[in-house]
C-alpha atoms as a PDB file:
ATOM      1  CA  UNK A   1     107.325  86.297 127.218  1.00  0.00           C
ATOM      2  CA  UNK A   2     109.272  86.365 123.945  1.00  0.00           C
ATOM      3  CA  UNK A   3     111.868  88.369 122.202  1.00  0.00           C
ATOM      4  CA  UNK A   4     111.842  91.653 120.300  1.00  0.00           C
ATOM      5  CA  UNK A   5     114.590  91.238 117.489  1.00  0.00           C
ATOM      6  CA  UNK A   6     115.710  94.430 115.805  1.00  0.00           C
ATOM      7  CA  UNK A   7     118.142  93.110 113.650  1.00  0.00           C
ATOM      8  CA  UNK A   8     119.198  95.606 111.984  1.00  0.00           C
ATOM      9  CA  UNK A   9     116.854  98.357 112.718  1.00  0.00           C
ATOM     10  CA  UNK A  10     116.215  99.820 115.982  1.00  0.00           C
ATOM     11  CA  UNK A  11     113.177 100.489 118.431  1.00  0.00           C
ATOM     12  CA  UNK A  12     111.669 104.162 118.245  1.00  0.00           C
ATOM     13  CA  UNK A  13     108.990 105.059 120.760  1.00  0.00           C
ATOM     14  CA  UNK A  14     107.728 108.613 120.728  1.00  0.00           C
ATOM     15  CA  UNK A  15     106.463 108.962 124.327  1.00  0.00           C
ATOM     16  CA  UNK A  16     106.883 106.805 127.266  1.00  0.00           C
ATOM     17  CA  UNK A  17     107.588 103.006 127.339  1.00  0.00           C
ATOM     18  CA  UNK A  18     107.442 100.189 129.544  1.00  0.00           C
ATOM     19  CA  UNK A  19     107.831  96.719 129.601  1.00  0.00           C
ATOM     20  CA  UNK A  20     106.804  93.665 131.995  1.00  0.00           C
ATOM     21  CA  UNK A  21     106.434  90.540 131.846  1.00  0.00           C
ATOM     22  CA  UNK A  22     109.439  88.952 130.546  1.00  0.00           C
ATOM     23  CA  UNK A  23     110.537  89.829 127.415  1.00  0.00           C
ATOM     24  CA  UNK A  24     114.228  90.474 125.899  1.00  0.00           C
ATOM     25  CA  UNK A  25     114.521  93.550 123.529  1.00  0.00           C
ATOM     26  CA  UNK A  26     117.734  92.615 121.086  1.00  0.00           C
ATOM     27  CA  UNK A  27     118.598  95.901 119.118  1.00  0.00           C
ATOM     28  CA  UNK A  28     119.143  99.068 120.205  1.00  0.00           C
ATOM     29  CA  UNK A  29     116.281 101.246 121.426  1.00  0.00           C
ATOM     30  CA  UNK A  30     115.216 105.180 121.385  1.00  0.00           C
ATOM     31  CA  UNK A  31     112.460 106.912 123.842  1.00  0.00           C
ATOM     32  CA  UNK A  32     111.385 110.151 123.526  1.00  0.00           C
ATOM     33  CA  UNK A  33     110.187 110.098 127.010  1.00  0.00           C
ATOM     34  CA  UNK A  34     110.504 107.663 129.770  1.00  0.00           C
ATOM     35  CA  UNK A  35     111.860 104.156 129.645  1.00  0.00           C
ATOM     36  CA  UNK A  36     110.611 101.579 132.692  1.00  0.00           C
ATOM     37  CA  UNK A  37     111.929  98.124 132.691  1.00  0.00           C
ATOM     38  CA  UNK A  38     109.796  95.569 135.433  1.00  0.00           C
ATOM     39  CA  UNK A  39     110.916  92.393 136.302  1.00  0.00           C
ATOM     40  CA  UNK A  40     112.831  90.103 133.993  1.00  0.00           C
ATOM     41  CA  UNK A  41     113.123  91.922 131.321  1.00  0.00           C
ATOM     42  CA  UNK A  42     116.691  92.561 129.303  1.00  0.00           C
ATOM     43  CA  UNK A  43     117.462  94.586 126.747  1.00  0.00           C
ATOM     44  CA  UNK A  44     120.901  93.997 125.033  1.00  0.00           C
ATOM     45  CA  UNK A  45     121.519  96.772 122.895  1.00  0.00           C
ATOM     46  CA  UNK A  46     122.246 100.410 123.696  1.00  0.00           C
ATOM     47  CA  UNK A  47     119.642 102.506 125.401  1.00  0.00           C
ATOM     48  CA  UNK A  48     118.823 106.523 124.983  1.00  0.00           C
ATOM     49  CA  UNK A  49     115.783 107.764 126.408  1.00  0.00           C
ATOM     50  CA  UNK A  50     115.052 111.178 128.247  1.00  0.00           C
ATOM     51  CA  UNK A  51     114.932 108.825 131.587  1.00  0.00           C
ATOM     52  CA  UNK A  52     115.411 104.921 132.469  1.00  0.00           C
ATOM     53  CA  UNK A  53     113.804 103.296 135.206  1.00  0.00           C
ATOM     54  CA  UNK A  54     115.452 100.013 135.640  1.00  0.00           C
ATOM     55  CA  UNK A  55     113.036  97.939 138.814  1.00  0.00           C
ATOM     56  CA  UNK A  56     113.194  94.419 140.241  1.00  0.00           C
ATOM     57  CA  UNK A  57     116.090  93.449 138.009  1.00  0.00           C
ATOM     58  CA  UNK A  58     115.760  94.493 134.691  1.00  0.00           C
ATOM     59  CA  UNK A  59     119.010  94.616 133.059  1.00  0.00           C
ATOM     60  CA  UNK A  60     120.463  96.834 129.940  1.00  0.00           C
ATOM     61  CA  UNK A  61     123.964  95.244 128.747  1.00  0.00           C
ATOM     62  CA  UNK A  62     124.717  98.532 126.581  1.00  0.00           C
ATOM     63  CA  UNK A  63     125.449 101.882 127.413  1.00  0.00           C
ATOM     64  CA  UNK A  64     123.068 103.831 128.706  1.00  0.00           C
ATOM     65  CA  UNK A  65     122.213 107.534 128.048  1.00  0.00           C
ATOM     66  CA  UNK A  66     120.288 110.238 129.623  1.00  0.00           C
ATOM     67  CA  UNK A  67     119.272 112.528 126.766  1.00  0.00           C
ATOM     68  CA  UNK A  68     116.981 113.738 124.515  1.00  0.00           C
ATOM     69  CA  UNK A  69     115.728 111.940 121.817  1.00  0.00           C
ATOM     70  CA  UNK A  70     114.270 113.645 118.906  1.00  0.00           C
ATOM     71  CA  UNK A  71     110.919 112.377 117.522  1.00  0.00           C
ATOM     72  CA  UNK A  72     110.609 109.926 114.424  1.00  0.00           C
ATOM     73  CA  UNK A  73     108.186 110.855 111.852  1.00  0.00           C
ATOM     74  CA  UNK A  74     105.305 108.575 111.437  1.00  0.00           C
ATOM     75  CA  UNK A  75     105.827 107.847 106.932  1.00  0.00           C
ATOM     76  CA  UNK A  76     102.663 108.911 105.395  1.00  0.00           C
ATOM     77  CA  UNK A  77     101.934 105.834 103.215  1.00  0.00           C
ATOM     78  CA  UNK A  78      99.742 106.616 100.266  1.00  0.00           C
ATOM     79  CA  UNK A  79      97.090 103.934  99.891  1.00  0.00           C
ATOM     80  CA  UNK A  80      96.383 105.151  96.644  1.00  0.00           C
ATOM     81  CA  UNK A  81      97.324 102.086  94.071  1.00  0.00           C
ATOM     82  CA  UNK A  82      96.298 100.099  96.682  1.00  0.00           C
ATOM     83  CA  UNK A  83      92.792 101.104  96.548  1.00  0.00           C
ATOM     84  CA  UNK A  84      93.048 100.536  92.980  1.00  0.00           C
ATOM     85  CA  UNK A  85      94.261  97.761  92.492  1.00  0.00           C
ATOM     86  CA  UNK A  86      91.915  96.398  95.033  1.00  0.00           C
ATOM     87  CA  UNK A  87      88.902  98.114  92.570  1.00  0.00           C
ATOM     88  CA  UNK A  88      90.577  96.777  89.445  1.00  0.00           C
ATOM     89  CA  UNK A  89      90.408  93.059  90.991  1.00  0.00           C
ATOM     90  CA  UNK A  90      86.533  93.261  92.575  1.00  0.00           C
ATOM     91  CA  UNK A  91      88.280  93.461  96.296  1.00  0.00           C
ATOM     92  CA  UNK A  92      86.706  96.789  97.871  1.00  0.00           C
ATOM     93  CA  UNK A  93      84.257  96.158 100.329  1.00  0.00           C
ATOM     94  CA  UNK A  94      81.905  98.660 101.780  1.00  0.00           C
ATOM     95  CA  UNK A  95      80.688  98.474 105.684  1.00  0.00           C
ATOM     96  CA  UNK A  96      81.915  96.724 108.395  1.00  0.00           C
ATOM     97  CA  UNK A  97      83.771  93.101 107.112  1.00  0.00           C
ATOM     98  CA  UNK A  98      83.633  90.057 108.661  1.00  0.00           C
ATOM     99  CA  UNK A  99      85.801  86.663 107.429  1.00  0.00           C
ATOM    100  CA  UNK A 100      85.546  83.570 109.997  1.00  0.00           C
ATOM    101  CA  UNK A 101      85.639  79.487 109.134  1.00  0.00           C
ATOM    102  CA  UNK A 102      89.109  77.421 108.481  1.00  0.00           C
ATOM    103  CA  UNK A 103      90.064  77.755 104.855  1.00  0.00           C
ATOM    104  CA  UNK A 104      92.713  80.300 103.249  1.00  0.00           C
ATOM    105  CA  UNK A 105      92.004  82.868 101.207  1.00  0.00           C
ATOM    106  CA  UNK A 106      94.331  84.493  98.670  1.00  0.00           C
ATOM    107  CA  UNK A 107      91.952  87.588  96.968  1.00  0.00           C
ATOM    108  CA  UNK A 108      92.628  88.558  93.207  1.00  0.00           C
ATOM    109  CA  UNK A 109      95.386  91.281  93.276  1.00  0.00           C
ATOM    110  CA  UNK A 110      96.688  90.539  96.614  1.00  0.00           C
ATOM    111  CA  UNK A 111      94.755  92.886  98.529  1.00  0.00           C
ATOM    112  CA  UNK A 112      91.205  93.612  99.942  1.00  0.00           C
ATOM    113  CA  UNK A 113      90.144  97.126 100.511  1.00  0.00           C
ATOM    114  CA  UNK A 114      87.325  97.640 103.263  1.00  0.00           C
ATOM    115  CA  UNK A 115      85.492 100.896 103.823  1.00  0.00           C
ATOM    116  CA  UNK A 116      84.912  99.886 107.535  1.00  0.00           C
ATOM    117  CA  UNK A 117      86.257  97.848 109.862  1.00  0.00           C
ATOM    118  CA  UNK A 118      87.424  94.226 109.658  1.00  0.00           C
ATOM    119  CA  UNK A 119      86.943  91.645 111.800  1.00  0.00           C
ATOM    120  CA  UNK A 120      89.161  88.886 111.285  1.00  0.00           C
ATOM    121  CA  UNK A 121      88.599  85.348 113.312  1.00  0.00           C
ATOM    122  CA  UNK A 122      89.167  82.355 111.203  1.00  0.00           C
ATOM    123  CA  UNK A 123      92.063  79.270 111.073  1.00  0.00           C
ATOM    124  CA  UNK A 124      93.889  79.126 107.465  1.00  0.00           C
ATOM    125  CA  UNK A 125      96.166  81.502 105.373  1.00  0.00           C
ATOM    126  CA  UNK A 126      95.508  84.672 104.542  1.00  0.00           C
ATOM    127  CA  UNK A 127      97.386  85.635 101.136  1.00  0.00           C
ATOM    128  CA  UNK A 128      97.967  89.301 101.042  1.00  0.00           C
ATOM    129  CA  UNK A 129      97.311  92.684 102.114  1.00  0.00           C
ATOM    130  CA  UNK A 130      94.446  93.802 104.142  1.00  0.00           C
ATOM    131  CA  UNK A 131      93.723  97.502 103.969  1.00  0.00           C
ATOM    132  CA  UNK A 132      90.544  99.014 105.999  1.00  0.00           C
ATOM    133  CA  UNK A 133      90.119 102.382 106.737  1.00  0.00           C
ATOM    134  CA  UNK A 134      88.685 101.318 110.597  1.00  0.00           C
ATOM    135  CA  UNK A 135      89.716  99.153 113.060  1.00  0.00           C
ATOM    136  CA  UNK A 136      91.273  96.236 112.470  1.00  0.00           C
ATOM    137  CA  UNK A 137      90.581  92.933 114.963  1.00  0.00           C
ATOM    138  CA  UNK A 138      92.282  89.820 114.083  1.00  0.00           C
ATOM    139  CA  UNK A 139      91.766  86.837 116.143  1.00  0.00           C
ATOM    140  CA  UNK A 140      92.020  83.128 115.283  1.00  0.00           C
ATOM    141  CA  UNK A 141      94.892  81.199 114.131  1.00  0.00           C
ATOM    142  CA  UNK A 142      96.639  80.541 111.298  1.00  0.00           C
ATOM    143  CA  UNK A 143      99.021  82.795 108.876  1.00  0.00           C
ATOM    144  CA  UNK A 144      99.510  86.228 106.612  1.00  0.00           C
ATOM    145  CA  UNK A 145     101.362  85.482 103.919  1.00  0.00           C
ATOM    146  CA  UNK A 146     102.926  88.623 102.146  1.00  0.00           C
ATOM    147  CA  UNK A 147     102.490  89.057  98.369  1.00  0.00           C
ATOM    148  CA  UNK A 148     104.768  91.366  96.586  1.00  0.00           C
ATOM    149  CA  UNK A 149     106.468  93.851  98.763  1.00  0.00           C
ATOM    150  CA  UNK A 150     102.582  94.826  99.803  1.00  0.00           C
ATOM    151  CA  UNK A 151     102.233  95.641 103.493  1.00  0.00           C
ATOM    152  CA  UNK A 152     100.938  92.921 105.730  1.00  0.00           C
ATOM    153  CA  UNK A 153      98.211  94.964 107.525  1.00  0.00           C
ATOM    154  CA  UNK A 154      96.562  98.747 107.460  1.00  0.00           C
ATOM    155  CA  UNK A 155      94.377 100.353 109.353  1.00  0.00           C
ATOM    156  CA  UNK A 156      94.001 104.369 107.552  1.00  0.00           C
ATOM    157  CA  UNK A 157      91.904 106.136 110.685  1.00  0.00           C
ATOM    158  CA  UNK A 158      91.517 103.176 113.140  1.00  0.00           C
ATOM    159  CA  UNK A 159      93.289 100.619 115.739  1.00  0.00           C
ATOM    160  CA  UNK A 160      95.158  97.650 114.896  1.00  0.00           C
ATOM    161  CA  UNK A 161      94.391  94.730 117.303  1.00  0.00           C
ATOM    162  CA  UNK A 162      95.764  91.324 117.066  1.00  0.00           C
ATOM    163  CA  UNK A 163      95.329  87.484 119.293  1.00  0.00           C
ATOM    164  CA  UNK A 164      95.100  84.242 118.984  1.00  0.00           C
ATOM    165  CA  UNK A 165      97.776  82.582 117.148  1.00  0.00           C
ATOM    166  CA  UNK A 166      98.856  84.357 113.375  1.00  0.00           C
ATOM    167  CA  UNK A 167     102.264  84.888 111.994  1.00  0.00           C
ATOM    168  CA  UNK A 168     102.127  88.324 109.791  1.00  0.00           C
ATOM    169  CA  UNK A 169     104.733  88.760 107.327  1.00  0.00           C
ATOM    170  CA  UNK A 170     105.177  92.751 106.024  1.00  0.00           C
ATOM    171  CA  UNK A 171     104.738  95.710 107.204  1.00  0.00           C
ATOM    172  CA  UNK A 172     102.119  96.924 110.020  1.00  0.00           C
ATOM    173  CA  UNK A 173     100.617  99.880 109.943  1.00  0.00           C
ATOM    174  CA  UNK A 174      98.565 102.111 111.997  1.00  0.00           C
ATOM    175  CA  UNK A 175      98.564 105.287 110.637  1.00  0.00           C
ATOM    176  CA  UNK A 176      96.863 107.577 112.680  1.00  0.00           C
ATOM    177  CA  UNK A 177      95.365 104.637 115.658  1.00  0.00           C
ATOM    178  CA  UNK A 178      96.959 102.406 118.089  1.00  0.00           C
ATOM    179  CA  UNK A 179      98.620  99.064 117.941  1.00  0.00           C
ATOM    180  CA  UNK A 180      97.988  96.050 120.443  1.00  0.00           C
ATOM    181  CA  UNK A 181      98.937  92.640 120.044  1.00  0.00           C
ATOM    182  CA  UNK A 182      98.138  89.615 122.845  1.00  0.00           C
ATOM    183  CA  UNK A 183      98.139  85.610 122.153  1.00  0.00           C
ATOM    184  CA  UNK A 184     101.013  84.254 120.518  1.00  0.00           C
ATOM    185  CA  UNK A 185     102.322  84.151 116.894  1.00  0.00           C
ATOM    186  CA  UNK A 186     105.365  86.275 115.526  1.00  0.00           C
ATOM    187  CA  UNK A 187     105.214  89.894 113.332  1.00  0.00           C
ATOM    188  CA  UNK A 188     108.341  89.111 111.077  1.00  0.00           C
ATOM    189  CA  UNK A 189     108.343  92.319 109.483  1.00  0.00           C
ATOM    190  CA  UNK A 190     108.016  95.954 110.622  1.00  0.00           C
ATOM    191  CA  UNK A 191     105.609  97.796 113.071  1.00  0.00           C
ATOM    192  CA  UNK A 192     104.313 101.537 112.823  1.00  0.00           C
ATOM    193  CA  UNK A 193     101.915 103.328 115.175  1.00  0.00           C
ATOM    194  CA  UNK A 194     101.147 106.193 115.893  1.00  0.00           C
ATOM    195  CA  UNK A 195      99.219 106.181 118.915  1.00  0.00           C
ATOM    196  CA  UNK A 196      99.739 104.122 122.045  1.00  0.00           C
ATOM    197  CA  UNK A 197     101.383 100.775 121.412  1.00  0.00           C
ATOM    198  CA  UNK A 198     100.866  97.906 123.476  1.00  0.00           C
ATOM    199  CA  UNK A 199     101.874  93.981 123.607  1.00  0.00           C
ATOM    200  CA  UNK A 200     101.091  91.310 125.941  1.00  0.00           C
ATOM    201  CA  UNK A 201     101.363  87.185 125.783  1.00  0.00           C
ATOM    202  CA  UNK A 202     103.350  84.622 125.352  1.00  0.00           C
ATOM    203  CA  UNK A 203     104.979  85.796 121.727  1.00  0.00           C
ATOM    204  CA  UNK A 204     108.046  86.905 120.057  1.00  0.00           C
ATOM    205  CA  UNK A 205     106.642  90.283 119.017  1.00  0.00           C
ATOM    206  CA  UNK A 206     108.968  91.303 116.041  1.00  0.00           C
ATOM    207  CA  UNK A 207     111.825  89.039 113.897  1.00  0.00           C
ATOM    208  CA  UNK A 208     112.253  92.408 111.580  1.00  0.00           C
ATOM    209  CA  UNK A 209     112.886  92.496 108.145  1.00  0.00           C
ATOM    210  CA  UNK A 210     113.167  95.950 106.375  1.00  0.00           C
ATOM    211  CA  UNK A 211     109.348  95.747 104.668  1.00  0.00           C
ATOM    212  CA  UNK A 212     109.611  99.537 103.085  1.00  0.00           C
ATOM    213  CA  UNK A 213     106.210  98.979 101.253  1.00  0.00           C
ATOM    214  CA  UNK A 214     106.340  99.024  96.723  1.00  0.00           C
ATOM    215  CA  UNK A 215     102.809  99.554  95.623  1.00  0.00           C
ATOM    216  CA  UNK A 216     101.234  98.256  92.725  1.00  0.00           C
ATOM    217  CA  UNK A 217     103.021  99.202  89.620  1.00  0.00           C
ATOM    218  CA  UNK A 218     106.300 100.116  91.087  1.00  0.00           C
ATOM    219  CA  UNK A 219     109.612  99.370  89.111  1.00  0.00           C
ATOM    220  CA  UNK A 220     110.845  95.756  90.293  1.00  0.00           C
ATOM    221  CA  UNK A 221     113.903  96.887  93.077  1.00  0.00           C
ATOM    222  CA  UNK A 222     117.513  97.231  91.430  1.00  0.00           C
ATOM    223  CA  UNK A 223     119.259  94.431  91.262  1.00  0.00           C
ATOM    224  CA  UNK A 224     116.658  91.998  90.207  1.00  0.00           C
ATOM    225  CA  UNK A 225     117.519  91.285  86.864  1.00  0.00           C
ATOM    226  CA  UNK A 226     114.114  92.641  85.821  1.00  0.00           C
ATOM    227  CA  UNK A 227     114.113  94.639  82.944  1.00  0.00           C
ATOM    228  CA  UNK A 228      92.366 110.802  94.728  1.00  0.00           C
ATOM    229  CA  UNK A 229      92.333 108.251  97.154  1.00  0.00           C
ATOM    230  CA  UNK A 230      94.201 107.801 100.328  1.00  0.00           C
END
């Protein structure tokens, strides 16, 4: 169940994609390959995919179209001042990472590098960015809060999986793995994968927000009044 809010963006998948379950897609919405809608499943924006597969009364209220659909290309992010301003701050952590208990945590800097994976299962806050270059599990409950214009979550060679019950706020990344999310909580923010992407549960699974990424030491954005490794 739940609701997958554009806004203004749109939903890119490069491949096939299906939904079940019952979920309502608001925005418009690109496939590369194959689009199958199960069930009770809407979408209410427009719809261009190579094929659509509409079954047991899924229902698209825009226009439909038949075509092909050029591939997005997945942004190459570097994690560069990210790794050093984790460094600068004592936040890079080598091996595998564990966090669990009920208490937030807001690192120095805003962000935690790990040279591993991360296992995340705790109730509380998290304040910031958390950059591994593994998998990522988060499980638990609680909240990501963003800092800056820092992504939410990153995963540089592994998979992205999230349950339980967390709101993420930012920018989710998988650069080269997959993306899953089950449980409940809501991504307000963006989502990028680059391998399979799948979502299951009782959640709103995107409220987006543009969350284009500004590292470490980048100018403030106009408008504001204010004056090696990857």
């Amino acid at each position: 169940n739940g609701i997958l809010d554009a806004g203004d963006g749109k939903f890119q998948a490069n491949g096939d994609y299906t939904m079940s379950g019952t979920k309502v897609i608001e925005g418009d919405i690109f496939v590369t390959g194959t689009l199958t809608i199960n069930g009770n499943n809407s979408i209410s924006g427009d719809v261009t995919a190579l094929d659509i597969n509409l079954i047991g009364g899924a229902t698209i209220t825009g226009d439909q179209t038949e075509e092909v659909v050029p591939p997005v290309t997945i942004p190459d992010i570097d994690l560069t001042p990210y790794y050093n301003e984790a460094l600068k701050n004592g936040q890079v952590y080598n091996g595998n990472f564990t966090f669990t208990g009920a208490s937030d945590w807001a690192p120095p800097g805003g962000i935690i590098r790990v040279n591993g994976d991360v296992n995340m299962n705790k109730t509380g806050k998290f304040i910031g960015t958390n950059i591994a270059t593994g998998n990522i599990n988060w499980q638990g409950s609680g909240e990501q809060v963003k800092v800056n214009d820092y992504p939410a979550v990153v995963s540089r060679d592994g998979d992205i999986k999230i349950g339980g019950d967390t709101d993420f706020h930012g920018l989710l990344y998988a650069k080269t793995g997959d993306f899953t999310k089950t449980g409940n909580g809501t991504v307000w923010g963006s989502i990028i994968a680059n391998g399979t992407f799948t979502a299951g549960g009782g959640w709103d699974l995107i409220q987006y927000e543009n969350s284009n990424p500004a590292p470490p030491g980048s100018p403030p954005p106009p408008g504001t009044g204010d004056s090696g490794e990857g």
